[in-house]
Structures are given as structure tokens and as C-alpha cells.
Protein backbone atom coordinates (compact mmCIF):
# COMPACT_ATOMS: atom_id res chain seq x y z
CA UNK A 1 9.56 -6.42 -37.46
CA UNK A 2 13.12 -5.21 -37.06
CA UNK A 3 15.43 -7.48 -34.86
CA UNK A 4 13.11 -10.59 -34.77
CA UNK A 5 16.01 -13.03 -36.14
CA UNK A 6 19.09 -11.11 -34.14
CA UNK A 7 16.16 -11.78 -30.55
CA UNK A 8 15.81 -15.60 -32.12
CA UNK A 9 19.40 -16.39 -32.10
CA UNK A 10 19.85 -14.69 -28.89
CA UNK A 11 16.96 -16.29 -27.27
CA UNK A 12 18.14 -19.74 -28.66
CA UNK A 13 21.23 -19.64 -26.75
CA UNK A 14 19.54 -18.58 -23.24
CA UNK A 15 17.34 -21.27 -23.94
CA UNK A 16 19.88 -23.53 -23.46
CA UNK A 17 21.59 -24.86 -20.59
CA UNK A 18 24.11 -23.20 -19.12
CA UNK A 19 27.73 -24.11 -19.64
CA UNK A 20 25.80 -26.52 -22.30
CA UNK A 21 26.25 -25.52 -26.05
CA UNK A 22 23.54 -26.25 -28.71
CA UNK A 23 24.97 -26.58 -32.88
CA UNK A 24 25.75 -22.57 -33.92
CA UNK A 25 23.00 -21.77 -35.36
CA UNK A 26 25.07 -20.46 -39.16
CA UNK A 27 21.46 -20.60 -40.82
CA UNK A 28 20.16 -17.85 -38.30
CA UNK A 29 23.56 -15.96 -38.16
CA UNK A 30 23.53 -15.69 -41.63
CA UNK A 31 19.70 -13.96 -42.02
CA UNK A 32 21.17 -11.44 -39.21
CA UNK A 33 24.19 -10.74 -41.14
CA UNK A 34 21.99 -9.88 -44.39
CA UNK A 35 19.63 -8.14 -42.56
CA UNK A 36 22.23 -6.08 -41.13
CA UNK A 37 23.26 -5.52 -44.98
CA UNK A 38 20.03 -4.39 -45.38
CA UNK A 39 19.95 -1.93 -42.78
CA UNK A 40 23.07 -0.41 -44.21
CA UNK A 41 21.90 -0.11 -47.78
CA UNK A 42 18.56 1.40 -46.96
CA UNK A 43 20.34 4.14 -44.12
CA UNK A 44 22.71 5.03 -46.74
CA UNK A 45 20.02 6.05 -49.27
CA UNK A 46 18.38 8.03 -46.94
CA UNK A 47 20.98 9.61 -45.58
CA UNK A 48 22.07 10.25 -49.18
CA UNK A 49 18.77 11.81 -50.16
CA UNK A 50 18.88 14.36 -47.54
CA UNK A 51 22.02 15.32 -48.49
CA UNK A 52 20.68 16.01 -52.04
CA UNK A 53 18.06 18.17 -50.28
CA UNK A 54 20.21 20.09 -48.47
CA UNK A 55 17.71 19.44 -45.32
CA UNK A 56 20.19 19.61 -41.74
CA UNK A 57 20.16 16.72 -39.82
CA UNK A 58 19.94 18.60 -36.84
CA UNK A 59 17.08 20.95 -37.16
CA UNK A 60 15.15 18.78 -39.71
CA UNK A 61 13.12 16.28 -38.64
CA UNK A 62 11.10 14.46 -41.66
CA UNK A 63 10.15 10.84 -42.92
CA UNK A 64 13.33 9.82 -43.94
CA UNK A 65 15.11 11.25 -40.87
CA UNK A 66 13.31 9.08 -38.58
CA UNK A 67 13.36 6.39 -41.14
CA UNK A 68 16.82 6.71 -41.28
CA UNK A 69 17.12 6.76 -37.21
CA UNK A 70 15.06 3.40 -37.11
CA UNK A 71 17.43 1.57 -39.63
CA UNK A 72 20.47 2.77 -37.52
CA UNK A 73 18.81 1.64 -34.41
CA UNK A 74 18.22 -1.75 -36.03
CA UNK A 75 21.49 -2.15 -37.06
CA UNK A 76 22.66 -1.31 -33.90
CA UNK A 77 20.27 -3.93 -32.34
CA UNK A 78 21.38 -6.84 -34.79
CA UNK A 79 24.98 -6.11 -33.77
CA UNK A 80 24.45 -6.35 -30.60
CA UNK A 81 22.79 -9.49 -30.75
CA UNK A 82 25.63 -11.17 -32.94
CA UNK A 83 28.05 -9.95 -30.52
CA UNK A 84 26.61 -11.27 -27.46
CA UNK A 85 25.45 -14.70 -29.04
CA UNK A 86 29.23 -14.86 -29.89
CA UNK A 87 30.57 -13.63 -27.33
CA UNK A 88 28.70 -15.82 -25.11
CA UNK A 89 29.47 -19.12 -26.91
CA UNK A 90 33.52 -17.99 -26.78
CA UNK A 91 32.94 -17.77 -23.03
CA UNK A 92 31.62 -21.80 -23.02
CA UNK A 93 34.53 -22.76 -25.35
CA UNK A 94 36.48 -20.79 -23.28
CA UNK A 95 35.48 -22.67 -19.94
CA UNK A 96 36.04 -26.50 -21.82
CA UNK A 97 39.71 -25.31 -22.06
CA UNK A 98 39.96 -25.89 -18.82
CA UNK A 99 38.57 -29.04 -18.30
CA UNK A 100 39.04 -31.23 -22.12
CA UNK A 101 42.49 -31.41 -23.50
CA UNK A 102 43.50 -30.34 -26.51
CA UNK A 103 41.16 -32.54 -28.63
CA UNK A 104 37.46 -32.48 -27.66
CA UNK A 105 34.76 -34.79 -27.75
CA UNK A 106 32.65 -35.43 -31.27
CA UNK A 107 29.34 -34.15 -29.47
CA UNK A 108 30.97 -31.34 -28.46
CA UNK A 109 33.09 -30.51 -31.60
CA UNK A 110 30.09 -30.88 -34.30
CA UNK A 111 28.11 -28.28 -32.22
CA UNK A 112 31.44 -25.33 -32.38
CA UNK A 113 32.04 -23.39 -35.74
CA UNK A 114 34.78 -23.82 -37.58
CA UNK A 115 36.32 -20.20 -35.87
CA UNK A 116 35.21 -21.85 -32.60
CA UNK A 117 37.22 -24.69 -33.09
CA UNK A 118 39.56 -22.97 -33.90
CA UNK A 119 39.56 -20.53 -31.27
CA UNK A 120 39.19 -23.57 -28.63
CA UNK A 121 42.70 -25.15 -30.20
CA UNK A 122 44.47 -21.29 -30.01
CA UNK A 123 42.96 -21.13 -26.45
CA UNK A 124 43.94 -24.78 -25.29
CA UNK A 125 47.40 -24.54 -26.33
CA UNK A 126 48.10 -21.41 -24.53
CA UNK A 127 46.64 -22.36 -21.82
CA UNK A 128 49.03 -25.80 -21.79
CA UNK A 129 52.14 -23.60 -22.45
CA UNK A 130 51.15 -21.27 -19.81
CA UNK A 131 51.34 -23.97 -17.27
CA UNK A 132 54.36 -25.96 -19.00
CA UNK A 133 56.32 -22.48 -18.49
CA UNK A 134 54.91 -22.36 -14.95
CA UNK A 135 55.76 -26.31 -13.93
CA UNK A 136 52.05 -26.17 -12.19
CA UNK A 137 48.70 -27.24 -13.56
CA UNK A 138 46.08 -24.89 -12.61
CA UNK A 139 43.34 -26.55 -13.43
CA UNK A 140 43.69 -28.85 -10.94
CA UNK A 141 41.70 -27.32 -8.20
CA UNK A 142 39.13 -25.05 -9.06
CA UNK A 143 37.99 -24.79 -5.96
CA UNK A 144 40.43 -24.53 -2.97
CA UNK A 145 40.41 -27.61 -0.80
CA UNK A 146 39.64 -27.42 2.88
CA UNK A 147 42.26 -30.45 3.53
CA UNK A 148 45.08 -31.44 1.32
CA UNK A 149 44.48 -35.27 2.16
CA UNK A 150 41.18 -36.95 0.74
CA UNK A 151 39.74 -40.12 0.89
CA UNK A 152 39.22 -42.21 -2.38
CA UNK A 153 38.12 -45.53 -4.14
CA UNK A 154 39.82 -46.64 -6.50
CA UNK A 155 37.24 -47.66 -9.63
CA UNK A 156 39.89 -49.14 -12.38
CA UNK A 157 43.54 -51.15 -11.81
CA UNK A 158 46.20 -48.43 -11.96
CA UNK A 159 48.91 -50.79 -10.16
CA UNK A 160 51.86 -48.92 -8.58
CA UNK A 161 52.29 -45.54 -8.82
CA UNK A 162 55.11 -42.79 -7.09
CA UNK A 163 52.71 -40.00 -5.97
CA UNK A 164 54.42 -36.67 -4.58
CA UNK A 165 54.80 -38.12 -1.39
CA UNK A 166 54.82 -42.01 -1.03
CA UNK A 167 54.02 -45.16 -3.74
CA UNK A 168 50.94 -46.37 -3.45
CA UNK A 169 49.58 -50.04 -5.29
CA UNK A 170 46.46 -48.84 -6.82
CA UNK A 171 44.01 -51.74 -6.92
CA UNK A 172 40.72 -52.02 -8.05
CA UNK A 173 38.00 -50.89 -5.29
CA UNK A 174 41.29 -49.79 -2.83
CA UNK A 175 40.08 -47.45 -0.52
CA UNK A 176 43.04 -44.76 -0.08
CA UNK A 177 43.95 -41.48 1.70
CA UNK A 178 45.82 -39.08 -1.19
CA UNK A 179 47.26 -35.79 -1.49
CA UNK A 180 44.04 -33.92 -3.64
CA UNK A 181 46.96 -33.34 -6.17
CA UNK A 182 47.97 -36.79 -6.90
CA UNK A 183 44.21 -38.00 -6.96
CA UNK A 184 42.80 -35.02 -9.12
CA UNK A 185 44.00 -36.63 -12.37
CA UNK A 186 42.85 -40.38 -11.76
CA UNK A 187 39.46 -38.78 -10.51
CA UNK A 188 39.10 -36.41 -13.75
CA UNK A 189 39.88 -39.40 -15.79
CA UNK A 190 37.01 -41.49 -13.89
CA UNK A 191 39.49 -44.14 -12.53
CA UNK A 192 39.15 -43.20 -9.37
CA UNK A 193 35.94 -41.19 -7.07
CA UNK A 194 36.31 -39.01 -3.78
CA UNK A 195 34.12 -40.42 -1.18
CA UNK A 196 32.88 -37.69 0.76
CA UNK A 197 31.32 -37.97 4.16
């Protein structure tokens, strides 16, 4: 049946979970990309042996017509499918730009291809000189806080730090009132946790 590897690798990455990448699947990719091939060869012979008939494409409608309709359909199907299994894995990669610097985790990295590793490096780095240019980091707060101030525990010894407004001795287990600015980074790093409530 036409399509059944293009609706595998498709399927295979709605199976997953979202944000959450499984290994590209360059096996599967591959069999689509051949099929495709396939497609093209076989819709070029027909469409070359009407030609050599003479019969119009418009009023004619034979064997190889339709035949020739169902390989252009199924290459148009396959596409599709390699488009939106990539384009939906660049839209992951995209979103761990925003929270991973510039070098990402070995789980994460043997899953990518090499063109999504590399697109992940092109992306990161823009993304850092955007907000170098721009003196602000934006990925800070991806969600806009209801208070400036929150309350957090320190988890590891940071010792004394100059935070945008005051210094603050950051001690193990401390329990602390910041600007969400100055905490973000210690929290994203896991030395420190918001207590909420």
C-alpha cells in the first residue's frame, strides 16, 4: 500500500511525548525517500507513454492516467509526511534553544541528526547574540510573573553574591526573598527551588 512507511514515521513521532524526542528514525526516512524515487520513476513513464500516444491528458481518461494520478498522489503524500516529521522535530530542537545552552545533553544529542545538530548550534547561537545585542536574556521568564519578589530555598552553597538590588550570603537551605530575575538562573541550574504557597 502506498504511504504505509511516510504514516509509520509520522505516527512514530505522535507516538511520542510531546516536547520529548525519540532517535530520528534515518532507517525509515530513508525507505520514504526511495519510495518517493519510485513514485517519480514510475509517473514519468507513464506520463511519457501517453505522450507517445498522443492521448490528451485532459479529455483522456485511461489506465495509465489514473495510474499516473495515484503515483502523483503518493508522492505527494510521502512529501508531506517527510515534511511534517521534520518539521515537527525542528520545532522540539527549536524549543531546547531556549532552555539548554549551547552544548546539549548526550541523551538528547544521540537522538538529533547530524542537520539537527546542526541546526540546534545555528539556532542557539543566534539566539545568544540576539540577546548579547539586546543586554536582556529572554528566556528568563517564560511566563510573566504576578510579583517580581519570590520566595526561595537555597539547595547548594553559593556564598555571597551582588544581585540587582542588594548582596545576599547564599547558604545552604537559606530561605530568601529575591527579585525572580536574580533567582531564575540559580533555580534553572537546580541550586536553588521557589517555594510556592
Amino acid at each position: 500500500m502506498y504511504g504505509r512507511k511516510a504514516y509509520q514515521l509520522v505516527k512514530e513521532f505522535t507516538n511520542s511525548e510531546s516536547g520529548q524526542l525519540t532517535g530520528f528514525n534515518d532507517d525509515l526516512f530513508a525507505q520514504v525517500i526511495e519510495d518517493c524515487k519510485e513514485h517519480v520513476l514510475k509517473l514519468q513513464s507513464l506520463l511519457r507513454k501517453m505522450q507517445e500516444e498522443g492521448s490528451d491528458n485532459q479529455t483522456t481518461k485511461n489506465a495509465d492516467h489514473f495510474g499516473a494520478l495515484m503515483h502523483h498522489l503518493a508522492l505527494v503524500r510521502n512529501k508531506r509526511c517527510l515534511m511534517a516529521y521534520v518539521y515537527n522535530r525542528a520545532e522540539v530542537v527549536q524549543n531546547l534553544g531556549w532552555t539548554i545552552d549551547l552544548v546539549l545533553p548526550l541523551e538528547i544529542e544521540e537522538k538529533l541528526s547530524i542537520s539537527e545538530k546542526e541546526y540546534f548550534k545555528s539556532h542557539s547561537k543566534t539566539l545568544k547574540s540576539y540577546m548579547s545585542d539586546l543586554d536582556i536574556d529572554l528566556a528568563v521568564d517564560m511566563v510573566p510573573p504576578k510579583d517580581p519578589y519570590i520566595k526561595v530555598r537555597v539547595l547548594e552553597e553559593i556564598g555571597n553574591v551582588v544581585l540587582s538590588d542588594q548582596s545576599a550570603n547564599l547558604t545552604r537551605y537559606a530561605i530568601l526573598f529575591l527579585r525572580r530575575t536574580d533567582a531564575e538562573q540559580y533555580i534553572s541550574q537546580g541550586k536553588m527551588e521557589e517555594l510556592t504557597g
